[in-house]
Protein backbone atom coordinates (compact mmCIF):
# COMPACT_ATOMS: atom_id res chain seq x y z
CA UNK A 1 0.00 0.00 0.00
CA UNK A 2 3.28 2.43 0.49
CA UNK A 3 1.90 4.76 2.82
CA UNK A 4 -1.69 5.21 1.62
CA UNK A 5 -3.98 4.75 4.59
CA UNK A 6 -7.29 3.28 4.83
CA UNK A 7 -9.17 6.20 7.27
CA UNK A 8 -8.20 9.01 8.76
CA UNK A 9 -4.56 9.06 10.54
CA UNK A 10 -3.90 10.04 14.02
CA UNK A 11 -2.00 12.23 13.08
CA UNK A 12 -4.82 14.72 11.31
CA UNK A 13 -4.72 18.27 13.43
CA UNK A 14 -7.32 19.04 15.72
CA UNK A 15 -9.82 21.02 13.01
CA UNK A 16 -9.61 17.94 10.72
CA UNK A 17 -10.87 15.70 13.28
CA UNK A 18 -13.83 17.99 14.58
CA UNK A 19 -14.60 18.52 10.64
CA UNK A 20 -14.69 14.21 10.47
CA UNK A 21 -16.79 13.91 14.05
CA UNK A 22 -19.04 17.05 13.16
CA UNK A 23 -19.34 14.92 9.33
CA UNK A 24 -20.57 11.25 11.37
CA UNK A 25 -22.47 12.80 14.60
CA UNK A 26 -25.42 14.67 13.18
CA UNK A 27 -27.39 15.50 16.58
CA UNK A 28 -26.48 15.50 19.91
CA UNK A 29 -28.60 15.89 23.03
CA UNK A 30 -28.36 15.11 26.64
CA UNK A 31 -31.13 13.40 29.24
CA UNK A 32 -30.55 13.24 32.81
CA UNK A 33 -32.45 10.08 34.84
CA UNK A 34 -33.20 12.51 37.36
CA UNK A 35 -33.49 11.38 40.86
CA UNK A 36 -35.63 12.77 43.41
CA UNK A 37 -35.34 11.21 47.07
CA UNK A 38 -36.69 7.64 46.05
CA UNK A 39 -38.44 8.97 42.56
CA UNK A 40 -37.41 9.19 39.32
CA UNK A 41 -38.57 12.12 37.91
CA UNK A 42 -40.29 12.04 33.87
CA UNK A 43 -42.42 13.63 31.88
CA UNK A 44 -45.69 12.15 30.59
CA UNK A 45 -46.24 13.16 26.92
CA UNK A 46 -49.40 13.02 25.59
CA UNK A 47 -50.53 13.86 22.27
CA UNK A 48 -53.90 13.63 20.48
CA UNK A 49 -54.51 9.76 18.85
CA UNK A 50 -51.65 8.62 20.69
CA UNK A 51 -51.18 6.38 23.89
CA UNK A 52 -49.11 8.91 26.72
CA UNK A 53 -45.10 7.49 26.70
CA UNK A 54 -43.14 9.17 29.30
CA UNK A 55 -39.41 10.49 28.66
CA UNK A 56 -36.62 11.52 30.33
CA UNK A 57 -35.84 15.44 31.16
CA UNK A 58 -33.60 16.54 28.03
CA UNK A 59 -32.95 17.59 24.99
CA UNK A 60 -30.90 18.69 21.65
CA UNK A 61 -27.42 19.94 22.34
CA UNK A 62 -27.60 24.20 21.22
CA UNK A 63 -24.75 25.77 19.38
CA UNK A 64 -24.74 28.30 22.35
CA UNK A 65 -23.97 25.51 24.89
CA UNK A 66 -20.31 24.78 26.29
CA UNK A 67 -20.58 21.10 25.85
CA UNK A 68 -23.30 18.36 26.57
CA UNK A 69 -23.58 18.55 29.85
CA UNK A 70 -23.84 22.42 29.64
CA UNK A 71 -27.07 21.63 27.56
CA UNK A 72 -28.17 18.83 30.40
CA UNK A 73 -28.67 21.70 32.64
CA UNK A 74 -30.33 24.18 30.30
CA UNK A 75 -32.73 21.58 29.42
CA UNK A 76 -33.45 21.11 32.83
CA UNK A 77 -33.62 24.49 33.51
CA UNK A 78 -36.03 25.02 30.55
CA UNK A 79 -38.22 21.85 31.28
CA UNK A 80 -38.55 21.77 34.99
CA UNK A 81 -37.43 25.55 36.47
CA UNK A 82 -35.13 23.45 38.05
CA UNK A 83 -30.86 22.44 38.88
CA UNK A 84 -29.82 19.12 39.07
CA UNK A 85 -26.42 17.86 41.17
CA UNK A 86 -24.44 14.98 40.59
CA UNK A 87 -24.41 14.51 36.66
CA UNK A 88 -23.00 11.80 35.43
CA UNK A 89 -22.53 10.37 31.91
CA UNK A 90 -23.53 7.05 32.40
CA UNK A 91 -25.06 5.84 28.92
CA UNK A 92 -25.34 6.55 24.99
CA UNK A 93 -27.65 5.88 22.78
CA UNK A 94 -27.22 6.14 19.10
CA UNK A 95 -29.44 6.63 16.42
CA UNK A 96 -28.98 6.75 12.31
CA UNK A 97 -30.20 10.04 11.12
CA UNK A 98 -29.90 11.31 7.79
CA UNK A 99 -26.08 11.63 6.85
CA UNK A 100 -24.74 10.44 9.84
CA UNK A 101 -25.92 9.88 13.51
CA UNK A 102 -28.18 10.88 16.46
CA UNK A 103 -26.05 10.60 20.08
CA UNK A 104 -28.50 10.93 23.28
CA UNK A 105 -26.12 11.00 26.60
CA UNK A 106 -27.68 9.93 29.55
CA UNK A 107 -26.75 11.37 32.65
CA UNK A 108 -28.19 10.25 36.32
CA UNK A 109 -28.14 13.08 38.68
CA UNK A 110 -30.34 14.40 41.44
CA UNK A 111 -33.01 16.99 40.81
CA UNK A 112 -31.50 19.79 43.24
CA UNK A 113 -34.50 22.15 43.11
CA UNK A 114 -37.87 22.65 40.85
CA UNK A 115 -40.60 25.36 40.36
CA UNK A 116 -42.71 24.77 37.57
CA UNK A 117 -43.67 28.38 37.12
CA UNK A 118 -40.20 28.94 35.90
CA UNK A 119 -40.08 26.75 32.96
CA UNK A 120 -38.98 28.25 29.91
CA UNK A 121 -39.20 25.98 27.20
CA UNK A 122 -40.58 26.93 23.98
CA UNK A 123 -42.60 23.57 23.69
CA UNK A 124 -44.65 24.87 26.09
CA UNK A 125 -45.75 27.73 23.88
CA UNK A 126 -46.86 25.16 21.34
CA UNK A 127 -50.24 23.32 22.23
CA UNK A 128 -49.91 21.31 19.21
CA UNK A 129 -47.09 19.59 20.49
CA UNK A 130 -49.48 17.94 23.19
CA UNK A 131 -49.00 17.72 27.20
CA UNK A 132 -45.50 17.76 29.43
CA UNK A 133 -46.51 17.05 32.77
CA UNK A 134 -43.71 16.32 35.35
CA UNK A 135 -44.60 12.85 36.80
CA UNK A 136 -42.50 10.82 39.58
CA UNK A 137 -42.39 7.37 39.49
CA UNK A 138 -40.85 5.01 42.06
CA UNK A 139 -37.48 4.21 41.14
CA UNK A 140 -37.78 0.45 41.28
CA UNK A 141 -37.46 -2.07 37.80
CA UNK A 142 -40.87 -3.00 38.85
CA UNK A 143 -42.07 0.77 38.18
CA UNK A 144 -40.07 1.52 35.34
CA UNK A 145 -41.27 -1.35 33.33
CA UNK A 146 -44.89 -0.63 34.27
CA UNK A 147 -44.43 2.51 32.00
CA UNK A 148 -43.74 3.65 28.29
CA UNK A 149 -40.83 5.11 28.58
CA UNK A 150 -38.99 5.84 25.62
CA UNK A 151 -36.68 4.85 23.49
CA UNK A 152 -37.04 1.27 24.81
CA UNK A 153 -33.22 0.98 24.98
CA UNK A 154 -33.08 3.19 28.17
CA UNK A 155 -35.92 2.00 29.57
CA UNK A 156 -33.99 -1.59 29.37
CA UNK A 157 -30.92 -0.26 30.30
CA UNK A 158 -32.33 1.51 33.67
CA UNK A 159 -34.11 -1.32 35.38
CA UNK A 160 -31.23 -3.79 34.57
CA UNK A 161 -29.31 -1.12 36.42
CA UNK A 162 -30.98 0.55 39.34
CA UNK A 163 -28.97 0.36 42.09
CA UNK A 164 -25.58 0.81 39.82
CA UNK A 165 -27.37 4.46 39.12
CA UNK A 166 -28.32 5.29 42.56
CA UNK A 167 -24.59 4.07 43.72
CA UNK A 168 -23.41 7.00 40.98
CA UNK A 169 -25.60 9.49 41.99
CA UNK A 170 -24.87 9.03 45.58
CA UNK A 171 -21.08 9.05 45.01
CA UNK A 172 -20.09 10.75 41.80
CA UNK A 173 -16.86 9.43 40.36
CA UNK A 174 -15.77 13.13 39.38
CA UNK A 175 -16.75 16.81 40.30
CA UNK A 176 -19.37 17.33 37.49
């Protein structure tokens, strides 16, 4: 082959391998299984002719925001009025989107404070969009798998792991 390579060398500068991630990872967001004393706290989306499904606090990653887990804690902000402590990356999901792929980033971390009069999220602006009501749910496998929650994957991957979360969430392996 004298020196051709196959894919991209490690030895590409820094721009050239933001220009090749940016290229693969289409959409980024970050959810947070959000603790709250024994509760994990969801919202319960409901929209007309379909069954409610409940989802984790979250969202897409903004051009504005310093990195993912900057955007965990907007999306909090927005969603509940509220902070979360303790965030911790502790799962990815990936998804094929058009021309590359979708990355969700699940944190768990415990819901610090809420008021629901301070959410700022613009779906809440749009009735067609359907309901977000804040639900808790016990934080048991039994509960969790009582419930839609979607995507599947981290419903799956939360009650195989429950007390693996809680054991992050109580003691954080770094300062995030």
């Amino acid at each position: 082959m004298d020196g051709e390579s196959l894919g991209p060398s490690l030895d590409h500068n820094l721009s050239n391998k933001e220009d090749y991630v940016s290229q693969v990872i289409k959409k980024s967001s970050a959810r947070a299984i959000l603790l709250d004393g024994d509760d994990l706290v969801l919202i319960c989306r409901t929209r007309p002719g379909q069954e409610p499904y409940w989802v984790t606090v979250g969202g897409g990653v903004e051009p504005d925001d310093a990195d993912v887990e900057a955007a965990l804690h907007r999306e909090i902000s927005e969603e509940l009025g509220g902070t979360a402590t303790n965030a911790q990356l502790v799962y990815l999901i990936t998804d094929t989107v058009e021309g590359g792929v979708g990355v969700q980033h699940i944190f768990a971390a415990r819901l610090g404070s809420m008021n629901l009069e301070q959410r700022t999220g613009t779906e809440f602006d749009r009735p067609e969009r359907g309901g977000y009501e804040v639900v808790r749910v016990p934080f048991t496998a039994q509960a969790v798998q009582k419930i839609s929650l979607m995507p599947s994957s981290l419903q799956e991957f939360i009650t195989a792991n429950i007390e693996a979360i809680h054991s992050v969430v109580e003691h954080p392996v770094s300062s995030a």
